[in-house]
Protein backbone atom coordinates (compact mmCIF):
# COMPACT_ATOMS: atom_id res chain seq x y z
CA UNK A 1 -70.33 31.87 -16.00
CA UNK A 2 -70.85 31.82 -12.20
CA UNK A 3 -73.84 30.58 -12.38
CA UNK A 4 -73.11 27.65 -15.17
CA UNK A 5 -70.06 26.63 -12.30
CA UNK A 6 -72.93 26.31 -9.42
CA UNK A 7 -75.07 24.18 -11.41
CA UNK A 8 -72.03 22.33 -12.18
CA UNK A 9 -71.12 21.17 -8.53
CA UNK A 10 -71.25 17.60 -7.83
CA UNK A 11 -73.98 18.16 -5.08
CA UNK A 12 -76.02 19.67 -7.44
CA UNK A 13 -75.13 17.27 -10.30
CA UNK A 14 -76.14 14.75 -8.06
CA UNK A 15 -79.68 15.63 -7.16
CA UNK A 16 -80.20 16.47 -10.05
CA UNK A 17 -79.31 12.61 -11.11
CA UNK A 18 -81.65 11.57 -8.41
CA UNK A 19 -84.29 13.91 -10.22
CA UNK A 20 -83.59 12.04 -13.15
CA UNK A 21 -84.26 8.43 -11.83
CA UNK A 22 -87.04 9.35 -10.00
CA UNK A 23 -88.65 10.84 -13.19
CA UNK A 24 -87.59 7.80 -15.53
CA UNK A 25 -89.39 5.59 -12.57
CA UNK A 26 -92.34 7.37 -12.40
CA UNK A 27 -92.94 7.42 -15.91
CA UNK A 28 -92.52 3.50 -15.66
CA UNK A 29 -94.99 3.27 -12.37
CA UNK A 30 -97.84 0.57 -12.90
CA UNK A 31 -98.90 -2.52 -11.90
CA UNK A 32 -96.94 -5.33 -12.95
CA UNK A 33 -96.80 -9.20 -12.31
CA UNK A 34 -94.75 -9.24 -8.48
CA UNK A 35 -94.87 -10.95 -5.13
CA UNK A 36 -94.72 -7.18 -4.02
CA UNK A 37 -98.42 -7.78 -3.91
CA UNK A 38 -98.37 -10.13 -1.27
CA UNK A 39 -96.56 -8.20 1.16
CA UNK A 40 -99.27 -5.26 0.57
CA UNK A 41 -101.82 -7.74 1.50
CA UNK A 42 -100.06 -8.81 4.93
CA UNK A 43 -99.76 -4.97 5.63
CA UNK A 44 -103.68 -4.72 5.22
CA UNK A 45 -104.06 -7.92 7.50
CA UNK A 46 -101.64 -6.27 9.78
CA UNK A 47 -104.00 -3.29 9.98
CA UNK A 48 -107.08 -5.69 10.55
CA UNK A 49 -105.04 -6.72 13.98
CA UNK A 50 -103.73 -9.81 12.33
CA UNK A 51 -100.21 -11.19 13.77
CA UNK A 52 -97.61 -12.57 10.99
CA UNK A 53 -95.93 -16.09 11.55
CA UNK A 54 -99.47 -17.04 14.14
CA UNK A 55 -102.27 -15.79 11.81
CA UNK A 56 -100.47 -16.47 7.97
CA UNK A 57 -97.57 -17.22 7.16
CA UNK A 58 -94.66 -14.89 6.33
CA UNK A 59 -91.01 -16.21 4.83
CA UNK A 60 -89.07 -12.91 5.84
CA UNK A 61 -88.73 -10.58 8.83
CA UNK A 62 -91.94 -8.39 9.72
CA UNK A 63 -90.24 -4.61 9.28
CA UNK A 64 -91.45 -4.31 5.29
CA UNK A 65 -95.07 -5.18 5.81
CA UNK A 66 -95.01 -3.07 8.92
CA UNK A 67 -93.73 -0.45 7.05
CA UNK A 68 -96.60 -1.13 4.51
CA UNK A 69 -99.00 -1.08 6.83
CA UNK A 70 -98.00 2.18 8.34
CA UNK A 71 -98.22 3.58 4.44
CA UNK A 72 -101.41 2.78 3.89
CA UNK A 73 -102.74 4.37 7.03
CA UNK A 74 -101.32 7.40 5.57
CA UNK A 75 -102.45 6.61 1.84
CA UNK A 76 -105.43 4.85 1.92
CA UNK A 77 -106.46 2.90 -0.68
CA UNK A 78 -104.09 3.87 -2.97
CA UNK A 79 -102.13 0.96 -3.34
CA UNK A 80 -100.04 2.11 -6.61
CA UNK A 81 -97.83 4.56 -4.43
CA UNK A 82 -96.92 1.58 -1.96
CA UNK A 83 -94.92 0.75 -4.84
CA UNK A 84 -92.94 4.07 -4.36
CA UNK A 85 -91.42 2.58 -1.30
CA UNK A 86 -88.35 0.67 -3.09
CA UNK A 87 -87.90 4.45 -5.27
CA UNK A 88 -87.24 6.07 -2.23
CA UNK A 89 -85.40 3.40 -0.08
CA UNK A 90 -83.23 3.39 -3.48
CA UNK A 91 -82.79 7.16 -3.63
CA UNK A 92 -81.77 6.87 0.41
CA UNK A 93 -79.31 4.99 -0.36
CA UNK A 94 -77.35 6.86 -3.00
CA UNK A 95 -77.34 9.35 -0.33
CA UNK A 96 -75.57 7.11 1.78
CA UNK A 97 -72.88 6.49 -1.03
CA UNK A 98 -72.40 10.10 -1.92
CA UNK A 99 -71.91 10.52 2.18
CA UNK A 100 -69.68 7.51 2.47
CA UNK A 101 -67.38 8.57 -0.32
CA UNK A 102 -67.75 12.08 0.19
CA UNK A 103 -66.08 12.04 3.49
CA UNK A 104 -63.57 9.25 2.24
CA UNK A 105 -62.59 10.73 -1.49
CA UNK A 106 -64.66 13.93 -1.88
CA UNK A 107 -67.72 15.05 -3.88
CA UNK A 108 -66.50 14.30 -7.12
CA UNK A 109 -66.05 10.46 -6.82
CA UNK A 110 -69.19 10.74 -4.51
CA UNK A 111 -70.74 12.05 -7.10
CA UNK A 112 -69.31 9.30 -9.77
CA UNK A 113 -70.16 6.57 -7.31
CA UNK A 114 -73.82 7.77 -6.65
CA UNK A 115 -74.55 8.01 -10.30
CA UNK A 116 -72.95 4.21 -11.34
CA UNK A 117 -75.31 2.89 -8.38
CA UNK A 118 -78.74 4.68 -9.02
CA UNK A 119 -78.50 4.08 -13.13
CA UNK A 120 -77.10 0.55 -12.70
CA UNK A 121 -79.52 -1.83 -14.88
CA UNK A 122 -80.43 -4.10 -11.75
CA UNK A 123 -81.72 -1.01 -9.98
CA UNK A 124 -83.39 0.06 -13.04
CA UNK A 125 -85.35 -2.83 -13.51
CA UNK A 126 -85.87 -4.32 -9.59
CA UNK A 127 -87.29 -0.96 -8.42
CA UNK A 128 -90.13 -1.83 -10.31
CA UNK A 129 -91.18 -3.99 -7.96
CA UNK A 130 -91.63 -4.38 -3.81
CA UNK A 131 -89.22 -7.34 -3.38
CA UNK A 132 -87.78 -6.10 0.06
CA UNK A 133 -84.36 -5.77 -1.39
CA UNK A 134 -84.45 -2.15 -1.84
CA UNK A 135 -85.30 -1.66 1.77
CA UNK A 136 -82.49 -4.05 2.82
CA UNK A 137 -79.87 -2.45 0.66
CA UNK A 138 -81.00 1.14 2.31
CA UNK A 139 -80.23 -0.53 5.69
CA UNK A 140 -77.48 -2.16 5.00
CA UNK A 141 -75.78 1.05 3.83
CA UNK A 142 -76.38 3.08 6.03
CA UNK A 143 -74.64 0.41 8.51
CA UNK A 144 -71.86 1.32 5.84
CA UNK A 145 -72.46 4.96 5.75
CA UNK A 146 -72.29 4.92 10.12
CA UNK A 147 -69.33 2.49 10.25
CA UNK A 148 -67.47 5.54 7.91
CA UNK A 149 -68.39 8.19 10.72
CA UNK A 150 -67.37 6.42 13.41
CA UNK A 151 -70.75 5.65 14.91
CA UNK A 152 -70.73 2.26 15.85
CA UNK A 153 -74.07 1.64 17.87
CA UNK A 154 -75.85 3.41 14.75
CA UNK A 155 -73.99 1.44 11.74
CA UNK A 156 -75.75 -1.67 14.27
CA UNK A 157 -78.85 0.10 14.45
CA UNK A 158 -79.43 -0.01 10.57
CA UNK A 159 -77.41 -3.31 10.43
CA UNK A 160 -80.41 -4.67 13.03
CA UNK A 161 -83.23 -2.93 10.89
CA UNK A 162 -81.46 -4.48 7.38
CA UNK A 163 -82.06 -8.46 9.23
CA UNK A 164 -85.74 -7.10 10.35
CA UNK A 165 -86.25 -6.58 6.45
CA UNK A 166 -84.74 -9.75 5.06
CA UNK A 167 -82.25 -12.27 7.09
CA UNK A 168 -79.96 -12.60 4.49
CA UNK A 169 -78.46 -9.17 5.22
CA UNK A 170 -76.34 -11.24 7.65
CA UNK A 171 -73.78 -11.89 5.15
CA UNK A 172 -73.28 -8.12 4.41
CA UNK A 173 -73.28 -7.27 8.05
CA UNK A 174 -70.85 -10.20 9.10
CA UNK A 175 -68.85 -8.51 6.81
CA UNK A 176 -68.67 -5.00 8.79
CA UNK A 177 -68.65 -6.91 12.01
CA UNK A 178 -65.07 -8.55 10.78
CA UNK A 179 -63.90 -5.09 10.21
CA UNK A 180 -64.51 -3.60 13.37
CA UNK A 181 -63.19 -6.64 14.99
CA UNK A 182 -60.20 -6.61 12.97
CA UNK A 183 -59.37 -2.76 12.32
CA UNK A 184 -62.28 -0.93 15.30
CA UNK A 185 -61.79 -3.84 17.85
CA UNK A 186 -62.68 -0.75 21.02
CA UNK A 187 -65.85 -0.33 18.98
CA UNK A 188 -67.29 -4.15 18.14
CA UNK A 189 -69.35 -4.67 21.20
CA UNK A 190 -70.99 -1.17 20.48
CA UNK A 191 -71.98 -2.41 16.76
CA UNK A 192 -73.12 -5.56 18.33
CA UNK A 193 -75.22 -4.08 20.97
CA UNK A 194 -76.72 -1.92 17.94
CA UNK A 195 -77.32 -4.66 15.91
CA UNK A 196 -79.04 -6.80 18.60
CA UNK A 197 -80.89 -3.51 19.98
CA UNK A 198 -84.21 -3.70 17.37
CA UNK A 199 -83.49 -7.13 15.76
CA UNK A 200 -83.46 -9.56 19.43
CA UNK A 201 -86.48 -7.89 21.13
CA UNK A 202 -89.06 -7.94 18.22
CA UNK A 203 -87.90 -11.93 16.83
CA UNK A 204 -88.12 -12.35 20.50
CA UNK A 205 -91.91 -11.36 20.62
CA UNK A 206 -92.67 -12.94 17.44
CA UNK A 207 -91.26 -16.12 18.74
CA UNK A 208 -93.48 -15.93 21.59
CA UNK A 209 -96.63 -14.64 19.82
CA UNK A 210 -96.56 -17.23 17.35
CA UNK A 211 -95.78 -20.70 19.37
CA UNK A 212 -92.39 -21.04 17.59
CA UNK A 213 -93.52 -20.37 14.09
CA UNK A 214 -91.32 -17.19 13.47
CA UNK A 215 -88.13 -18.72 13.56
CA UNK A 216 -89.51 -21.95 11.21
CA UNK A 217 -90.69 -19.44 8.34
CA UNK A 218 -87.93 -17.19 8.07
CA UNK A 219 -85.32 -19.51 8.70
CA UNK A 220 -85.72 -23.08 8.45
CA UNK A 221 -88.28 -22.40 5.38
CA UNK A 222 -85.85 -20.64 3.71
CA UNK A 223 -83.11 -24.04 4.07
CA UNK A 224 -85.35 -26.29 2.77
CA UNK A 225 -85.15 -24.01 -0.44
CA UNK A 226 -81.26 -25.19 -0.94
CA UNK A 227 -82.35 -27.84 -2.98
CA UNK A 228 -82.11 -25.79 -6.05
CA UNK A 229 -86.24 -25.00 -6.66
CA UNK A 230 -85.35 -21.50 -8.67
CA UNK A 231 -84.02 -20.63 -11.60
CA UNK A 232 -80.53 -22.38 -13.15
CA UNK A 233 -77.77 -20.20 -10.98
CA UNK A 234 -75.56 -19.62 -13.71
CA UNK A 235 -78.20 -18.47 -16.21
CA UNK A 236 -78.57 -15.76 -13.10
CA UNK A 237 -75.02 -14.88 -12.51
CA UNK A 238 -74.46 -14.64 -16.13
CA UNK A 239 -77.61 -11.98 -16.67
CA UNK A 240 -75.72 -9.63 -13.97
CA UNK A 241 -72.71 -9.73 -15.71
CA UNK A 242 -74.08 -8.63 -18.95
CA UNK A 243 -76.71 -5.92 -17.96
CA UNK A 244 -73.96 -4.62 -15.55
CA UNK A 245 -70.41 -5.45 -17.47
CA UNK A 246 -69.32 -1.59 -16.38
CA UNK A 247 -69.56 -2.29 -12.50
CA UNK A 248 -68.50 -6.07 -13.01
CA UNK A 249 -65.09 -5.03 -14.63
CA UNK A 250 -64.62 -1.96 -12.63
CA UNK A 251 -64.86 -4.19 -9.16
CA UNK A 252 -62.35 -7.06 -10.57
CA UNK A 253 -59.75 -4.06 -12.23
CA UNK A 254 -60.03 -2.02 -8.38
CA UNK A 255 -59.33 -5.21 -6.82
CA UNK A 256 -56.59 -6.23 -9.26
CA UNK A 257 -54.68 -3.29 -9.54
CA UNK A 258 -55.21 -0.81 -6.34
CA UNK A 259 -52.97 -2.22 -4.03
CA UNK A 260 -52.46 0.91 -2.00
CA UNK A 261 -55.05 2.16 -0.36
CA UNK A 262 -57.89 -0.96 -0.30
CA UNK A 263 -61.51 -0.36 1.02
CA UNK A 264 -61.57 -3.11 3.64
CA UNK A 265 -65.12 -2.29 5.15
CA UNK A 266 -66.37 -2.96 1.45
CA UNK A 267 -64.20 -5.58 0.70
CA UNK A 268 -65.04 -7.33 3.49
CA UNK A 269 -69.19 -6.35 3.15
CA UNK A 270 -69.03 -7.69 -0.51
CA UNK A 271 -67.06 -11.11 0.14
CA UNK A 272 -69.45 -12.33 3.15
CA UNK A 273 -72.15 -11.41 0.88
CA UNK A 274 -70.80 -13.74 -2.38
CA UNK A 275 -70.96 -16.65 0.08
CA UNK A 276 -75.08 -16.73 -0.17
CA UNK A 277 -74.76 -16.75 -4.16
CA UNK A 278 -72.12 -20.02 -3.70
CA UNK A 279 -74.30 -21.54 -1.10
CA UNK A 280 -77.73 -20.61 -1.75
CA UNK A 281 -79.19 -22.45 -4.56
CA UNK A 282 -82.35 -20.50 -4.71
CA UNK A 283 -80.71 -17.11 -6.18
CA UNK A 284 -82.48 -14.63 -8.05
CA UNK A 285 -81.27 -11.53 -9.78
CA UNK A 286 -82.73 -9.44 -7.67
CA UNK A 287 -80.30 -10.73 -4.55
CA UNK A 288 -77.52 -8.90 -6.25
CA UNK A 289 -78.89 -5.46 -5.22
CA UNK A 290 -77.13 -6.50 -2.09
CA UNK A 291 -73.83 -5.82 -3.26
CA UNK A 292 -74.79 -3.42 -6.67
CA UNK A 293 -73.61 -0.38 -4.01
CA UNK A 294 -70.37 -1.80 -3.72
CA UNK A 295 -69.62 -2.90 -6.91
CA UNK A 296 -70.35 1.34 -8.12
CA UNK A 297 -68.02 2.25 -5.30
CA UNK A 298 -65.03 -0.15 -6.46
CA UNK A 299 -65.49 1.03 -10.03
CA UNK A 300 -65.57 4.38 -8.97
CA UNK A 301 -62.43 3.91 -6.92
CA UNK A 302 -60.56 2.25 -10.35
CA UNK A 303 -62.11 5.22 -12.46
CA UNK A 304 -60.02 7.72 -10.49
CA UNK A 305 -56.61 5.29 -10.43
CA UNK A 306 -56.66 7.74 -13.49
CA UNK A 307 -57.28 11.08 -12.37
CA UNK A 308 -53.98 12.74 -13.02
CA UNK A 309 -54.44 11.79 -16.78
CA UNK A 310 -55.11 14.76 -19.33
CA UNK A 311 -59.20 15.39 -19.52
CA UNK A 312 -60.02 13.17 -16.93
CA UNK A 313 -63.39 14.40 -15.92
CA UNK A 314 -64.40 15.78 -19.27
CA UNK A 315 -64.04 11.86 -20.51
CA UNK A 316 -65.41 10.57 -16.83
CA UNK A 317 -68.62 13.16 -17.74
CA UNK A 318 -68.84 12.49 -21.09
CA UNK A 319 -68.71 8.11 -20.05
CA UNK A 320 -71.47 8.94 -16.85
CA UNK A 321 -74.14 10.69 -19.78
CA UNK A 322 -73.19 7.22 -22.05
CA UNK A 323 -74.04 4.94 -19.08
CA UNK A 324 -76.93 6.42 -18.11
CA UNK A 325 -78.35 7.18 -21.71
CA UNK A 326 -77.96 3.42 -22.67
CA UNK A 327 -79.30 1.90 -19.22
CA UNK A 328 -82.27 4.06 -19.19
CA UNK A 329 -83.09 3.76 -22.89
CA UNK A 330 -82.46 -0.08 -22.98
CA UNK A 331 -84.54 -0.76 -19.70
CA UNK A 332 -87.68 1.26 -20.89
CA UNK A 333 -87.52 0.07 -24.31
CA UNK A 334 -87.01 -3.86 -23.56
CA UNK A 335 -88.47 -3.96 -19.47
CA UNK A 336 -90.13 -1.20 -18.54
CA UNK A 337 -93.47 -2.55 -19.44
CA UNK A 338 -92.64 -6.10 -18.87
CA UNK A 339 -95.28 -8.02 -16.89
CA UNK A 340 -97.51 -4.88 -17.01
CA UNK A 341 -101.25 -5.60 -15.78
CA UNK A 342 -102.71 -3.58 -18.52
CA UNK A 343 -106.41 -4.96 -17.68
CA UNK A 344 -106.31 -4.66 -13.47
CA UNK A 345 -109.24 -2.19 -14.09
CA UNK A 346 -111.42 -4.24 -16.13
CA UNK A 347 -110.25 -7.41 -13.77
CA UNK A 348 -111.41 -5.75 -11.10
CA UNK A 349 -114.77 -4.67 -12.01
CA UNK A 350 -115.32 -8.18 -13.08
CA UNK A 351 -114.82 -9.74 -9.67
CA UNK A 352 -116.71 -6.77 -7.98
CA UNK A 353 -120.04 -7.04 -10.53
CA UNK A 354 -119.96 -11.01 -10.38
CA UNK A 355 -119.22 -11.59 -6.48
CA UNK A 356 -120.44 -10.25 -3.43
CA UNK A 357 -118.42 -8.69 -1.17
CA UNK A 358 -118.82 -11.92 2.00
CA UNK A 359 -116.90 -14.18 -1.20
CA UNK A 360 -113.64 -14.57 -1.23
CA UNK A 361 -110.88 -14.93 -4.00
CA UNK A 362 -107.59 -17.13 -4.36
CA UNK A 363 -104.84 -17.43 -7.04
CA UNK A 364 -101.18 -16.81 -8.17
CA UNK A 365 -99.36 -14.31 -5.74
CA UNK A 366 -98.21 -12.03 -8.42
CA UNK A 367 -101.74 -11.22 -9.08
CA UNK A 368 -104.37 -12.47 -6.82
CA UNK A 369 -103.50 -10.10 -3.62
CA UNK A 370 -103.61 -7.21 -5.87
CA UNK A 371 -107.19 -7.65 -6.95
CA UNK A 372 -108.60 -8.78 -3.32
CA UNK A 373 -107.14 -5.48 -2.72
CA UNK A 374 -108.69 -3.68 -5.73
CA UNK A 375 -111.97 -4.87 -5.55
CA UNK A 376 -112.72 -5.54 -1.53
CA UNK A 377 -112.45 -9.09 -1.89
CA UNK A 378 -110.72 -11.07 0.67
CA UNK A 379 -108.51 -14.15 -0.03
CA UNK A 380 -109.47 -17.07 0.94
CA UNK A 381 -107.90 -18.52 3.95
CA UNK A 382 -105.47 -15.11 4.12
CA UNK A 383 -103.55 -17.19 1.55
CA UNK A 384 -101.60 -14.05 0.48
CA UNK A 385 -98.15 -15.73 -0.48
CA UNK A 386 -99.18 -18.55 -2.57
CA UNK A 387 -95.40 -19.02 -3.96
CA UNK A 388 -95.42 -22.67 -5.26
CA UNK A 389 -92.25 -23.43 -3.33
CA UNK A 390 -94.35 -23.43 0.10
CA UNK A 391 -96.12 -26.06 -1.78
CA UNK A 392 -92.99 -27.85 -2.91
CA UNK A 393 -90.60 -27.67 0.40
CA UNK A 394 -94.42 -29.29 1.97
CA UNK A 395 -94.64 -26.23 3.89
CA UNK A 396 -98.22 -25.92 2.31
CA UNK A 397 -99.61 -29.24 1.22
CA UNK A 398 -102.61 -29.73 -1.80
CA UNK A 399 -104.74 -30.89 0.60
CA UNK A 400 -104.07 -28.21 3.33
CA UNK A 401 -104.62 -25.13 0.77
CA UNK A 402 -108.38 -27.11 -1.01
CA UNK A 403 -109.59 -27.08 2.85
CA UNK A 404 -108.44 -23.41 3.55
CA UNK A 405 -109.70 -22.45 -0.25
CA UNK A 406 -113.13 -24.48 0.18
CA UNK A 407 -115.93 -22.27 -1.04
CA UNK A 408 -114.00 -19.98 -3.03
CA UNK A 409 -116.04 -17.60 -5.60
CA UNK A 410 -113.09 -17.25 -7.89
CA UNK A 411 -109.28 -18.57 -8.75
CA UNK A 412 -106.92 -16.06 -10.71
CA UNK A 413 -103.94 -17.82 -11.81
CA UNK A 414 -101.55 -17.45 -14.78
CA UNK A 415 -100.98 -19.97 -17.12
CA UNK A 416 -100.16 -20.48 -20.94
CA UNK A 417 -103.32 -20.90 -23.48
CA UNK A 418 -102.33 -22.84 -26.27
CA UNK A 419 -103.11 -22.63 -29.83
CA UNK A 420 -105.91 -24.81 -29.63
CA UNK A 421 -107.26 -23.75 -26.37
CA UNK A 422 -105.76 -25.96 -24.02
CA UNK A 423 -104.18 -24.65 -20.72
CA UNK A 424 -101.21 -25.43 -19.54
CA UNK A 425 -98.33 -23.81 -16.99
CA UNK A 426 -100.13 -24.29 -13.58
CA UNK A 427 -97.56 -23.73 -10.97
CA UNK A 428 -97.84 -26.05 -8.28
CA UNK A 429 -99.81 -23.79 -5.62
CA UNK A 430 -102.50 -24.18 -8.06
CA UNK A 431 -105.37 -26.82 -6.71
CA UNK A 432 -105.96 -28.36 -10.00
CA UNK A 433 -108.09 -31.31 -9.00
CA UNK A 434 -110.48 -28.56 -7.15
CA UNK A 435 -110.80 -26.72 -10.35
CA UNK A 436 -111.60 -29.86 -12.23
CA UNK A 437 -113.71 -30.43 -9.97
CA UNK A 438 -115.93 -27.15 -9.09
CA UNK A 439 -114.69 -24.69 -11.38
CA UNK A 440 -115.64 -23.22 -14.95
CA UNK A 441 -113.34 -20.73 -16.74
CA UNK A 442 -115.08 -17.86 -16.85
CA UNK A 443 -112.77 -15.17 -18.16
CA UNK A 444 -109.29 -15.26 -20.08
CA UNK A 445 -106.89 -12.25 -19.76
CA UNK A 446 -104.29 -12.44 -22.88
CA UNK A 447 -100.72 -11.02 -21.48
CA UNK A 448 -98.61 -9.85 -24.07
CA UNK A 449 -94.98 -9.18 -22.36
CA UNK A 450 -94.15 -11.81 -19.31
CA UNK A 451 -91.05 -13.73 -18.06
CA UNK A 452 -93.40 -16.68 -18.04
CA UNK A 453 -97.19 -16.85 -18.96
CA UNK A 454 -99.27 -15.79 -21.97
CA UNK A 455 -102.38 -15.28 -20.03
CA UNK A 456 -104.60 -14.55 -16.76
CA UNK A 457 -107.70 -16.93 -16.44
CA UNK A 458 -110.66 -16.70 -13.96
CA UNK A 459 -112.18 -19.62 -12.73
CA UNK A 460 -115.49 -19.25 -11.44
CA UNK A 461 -116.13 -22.17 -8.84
CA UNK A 462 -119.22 -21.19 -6.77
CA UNK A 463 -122.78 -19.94 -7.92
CA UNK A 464 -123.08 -17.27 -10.37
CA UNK A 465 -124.59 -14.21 -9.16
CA UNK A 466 -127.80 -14.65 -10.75
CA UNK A 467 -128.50 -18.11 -9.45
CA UNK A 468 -127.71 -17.04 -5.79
CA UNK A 469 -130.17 -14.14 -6.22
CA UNK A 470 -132.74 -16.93 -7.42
C-alpha cells in the first residue's frame, strides 16, 4: 500500500507524464516537410564562420540557430536529433508550470496544470517540428516561473533570451513588465535591466556586423508581412479552438467565474499576447504555443473552483487519462505521419551518385536544406530560407535569386502532379522561367500525406554526370 501511495504523488505522476510524451514523440521522430530545416542549415553556416543578417539572410533573432550550431558540434552529423530540441525546450517548460503553480496552489494543481499543457493537441503536433516556438515558450516561462519567486533580474534574463529566439515574445513579456509596474513597482527596473542584459548587447553587434541589416530582417521584414500573405486568420483561430476546446473553455469559465483570487501575471501575459493574433495578419497555428501554457493554467485554476465537491480528484484523474488518451491517439492516428519524408534516403543518394560534391543544390525550404545537409551538397547562393513571402514582400526578387542560383546542378521543389502529368503548385520562390529554360525533370517523389503538395520533383539543370566526365 505504501508503496502504491509513493508512486501516486503528483511529482512522481508528473514525470512520469513527461515520460509519457517524450515516448509518444519519439515514436513519432522523422523527417517531415518544415522550415525547421532551414534554421539547421544557418547553424551549419554559422559553424563555417558565416555571420547571419551580413552573409544570408535570417527573419528572426540569432539565439535558435546558435543554439543549433552549438548541437551539432556536439552531435555531428546527426541532424535527426536537432529535432529533439523543441521535445526538450517543451518538457522545460512544464517544469516551469509545475514550479509556478506548485509554489502558488501546490503539487496537485501543478500537477493538473503540467499535464493539460504537455498533452495539449498544439504541443502534440508543433513539437514535430523546429519552428522556434518551443524555445520561445521555454523562455518566456521561465520569465513567468522567476517573476513567481521573486527574482526579478532573472524573470528578465529569460524574458531577454525569449526576444533573442523570436521578437514576438514582446507581447508576452510586455505583459509581465505591466505587472511588476503595477503590483512589483520596487522591482521593474531590475526586470528591465534583465531583459535588456543579453537582448541590447548582441542586436547591438549584429547591427553593427551587418551594416544595418539585422534590424530590417527581423523587424521591418516581418511588417511588410501585415498584408495578410498566410493562411485565412479565422480558418486558424477556429482550428485552435477545436483541437483544444478543453483549455479554450476552461480559460473563458476561470475568467468568467473566479472573481476572487485572479492570476494577474497571467492575465496580463495572455492579453498582450492576443494583441499579435488581432494585429498580425500573418498568424499561424503554431503562434498559439505562446499562450497554450496559460490557457492549461486557467483551466486548471477553474478545475479546482470544484475541489470541495464529493470525488473530486478521482473524476479530475479519471478526465486527465481521457484527455490524454484522445489527444495522443487522435494526433498519431490523423498527424503524426503527416508530411513525413519517407524517401530522404533514396533522395539523397540520388543527388550524391548524380552530382559532385563542388555542385550545388536549391529548392523549397521545407526540403531543400535538409538534403544539402544529407548529402554534402551546398545550396546555392546559402539560399537556406527560400519562404516565398521574401519573394512576395520583394525582399528577394526573381531576378536576384536566378543570379545567386546560376549554375545550379539541381532544384527540389514541391508541387502537385496532375492526372495527366502536368505540374502545377510552384510557390513563388520557385524560378520558373530558369527551369523552363535550363532544366529537365529528372526525378518525381509521390507524397502521400501533406498540408499542401502531392509530390517532390528534381530538376536537373546542369550536365549530367556522364557528359561532364566526357
Amino acid at each position: 500500500m505504501k508503496n502504491l501511495k509513493s508512486l501516486l504523488k503528483p511529482k512522481v505522476l508528473f514525470l512520469s507524464s513527461v515520460v509519457l510524451f517524450l515516448i509518444i514523440k519519439l515514436s513519432q521522430l522523422s523527417y517531415k516537410f518544415s522550415d525547421g530545416f532551414t534554421y539547421m542549415y544557418m547553424g551549419n553556416l554559422v559553424l563555417e564562420g558565416l555571420v547571419p543578417y551580413k552573409d544570408f539572410f535570417l527573419a528572426n533573432p540569432p539565439l535558435q540557430i546558435y543554439l543549433m550550431a552549438l548541437v551539432q558540434t556536439l552531435i555531428g552529423e546527426n541532424f535527426l536529433l536537432l529535432k529533439l530540441i523543441p521535445l526538450f525546450a517543451t518538457i522545460g517548460s512544464s517544469f516551469f508550470i509545475y514550479g509556478f503553480m506548485k509554489r502558488k496552489f501546490g503539487d496537485f494543481q501543478a500537477l493538473t496544470a503540467s499535464i493539460l499543457f504537455l498533452f495539449s493537441f498544439l504541443i502534440l503536433l508543433t513539437t514535430d517540428y523546429s519552428t522556434g516556438i518551443h524555445l520561445t515558450l521555454f523562455f518566456t516561462l521561465g520569465a513567468i516561473y522567476f517573476t513567481g519567486e521573486e527574482r526579478a533580474f532573472f524573470s528578465g534574463v529569460f524574458g531577454s533570451l525569449a526576444l533573442l529566439t523570436r521578437i514576438y515574445a514582446i507581447f508576452p513579456l510586455t505583459g509581465i513588465g505591466i505587472y511588476y509596474l503595477i503590483y512589483r513597482r520596487e522591482k521593474f527596473l531590475s526586470f528591465s535591466a534583465g531583459t535588456l542584459s543579453i537582448f541590447f548587447p548582441v542586436s547591438l553587434v549584429f547591427q553593427i556586423m551587418s551594416h544595418g541589416a539585422y534590424l530590417d530582417q527581423i523587424f521591418f521584414f516581418r511588417l511588410n508581412l501585415v498584408s495578410g500573405i498566410g493562411l485565412s486568420k479565422l480558418k486558424i483561430i477556429t482550428f485552435f479552438i477545436l483541437r483544444d476546446l478543453t483549455l479554450v473553455l476552461g480559460t473563458l469559465l476561470y475568467l468568467m467565474f473566479c472573481k476572487k483570487r485572479r492570476e494577474m501575471l497571467i492575465i496580463l501575459a495572455t492579453g498582450l499576447s492576443l494583441i499579435l493574433y488581432t494585429i498580425y495578419s500573418d498568424i499561424y497555428y503554431l503562434y498559439f504555443g505562446l499562450i497554450i501554457g496559460f490557457l492549461a493554467i486557467f483551466t486548471t485554476r477553474f478545475f479546482f473552483l470544484f475541489k470541495e465537491l464529493c470525488h473530486f480528484k478521482k473524476i479530475l484523474a479519471i478526465f486527465l487519462i481521457l484527455l490524454v488518451l484522445i489527444n495522443s491517439y487522435f494526433y498519431i492516428e490523423n498527424y503524426g505521419s503527416n508530411s513525413e519524408i519517407v524517401f530522404t534516403e533514396d533522395l539523397v543518394q540520388f543527388v550524391k551518385e548524380n552530382s559532385y560534391e563542388n555542385q550545388t543544390i536549391y529548392g523549397s525550404f521545407e526540403i531543400a536544406p535538409l538534403i544539402s545537409l544529407l548529402s554534402n551538397r551546398r545550396l546555392a547562393g546559402n539560399l537556406a530560407d527560400t519562404n516565398p513571402k521574401n519573394v512576395m514582400t520583394s525582399t528577394l526578387t526573381i531576378k536576384d535569386l536566378e543570379e545567386k542560383i546560376s549554375g545550379v546542378k539541381f532544384i527540389i521543389v514541391k508541387a502537385n502532379v496532375l492526372p495527366g502529368g502536368g505540374i502545377t503548385g510552384f510557390d513563388a520562390s520557385t524560378p520558373s522561367e530558369y527551369i523552363n529554360a535550363h532544366c529537365i525533370v529528372s526525378k518525381v517523389y509521390s507524397v502521400e500525406k501533406d498540408y499542401s503538395n502531392n509530390a517532390v520533383i528534381i530538376f536537373d539543370c546542369g550536365e549530367t554526370k556522364t557528359s561532364t566526365q566526357t
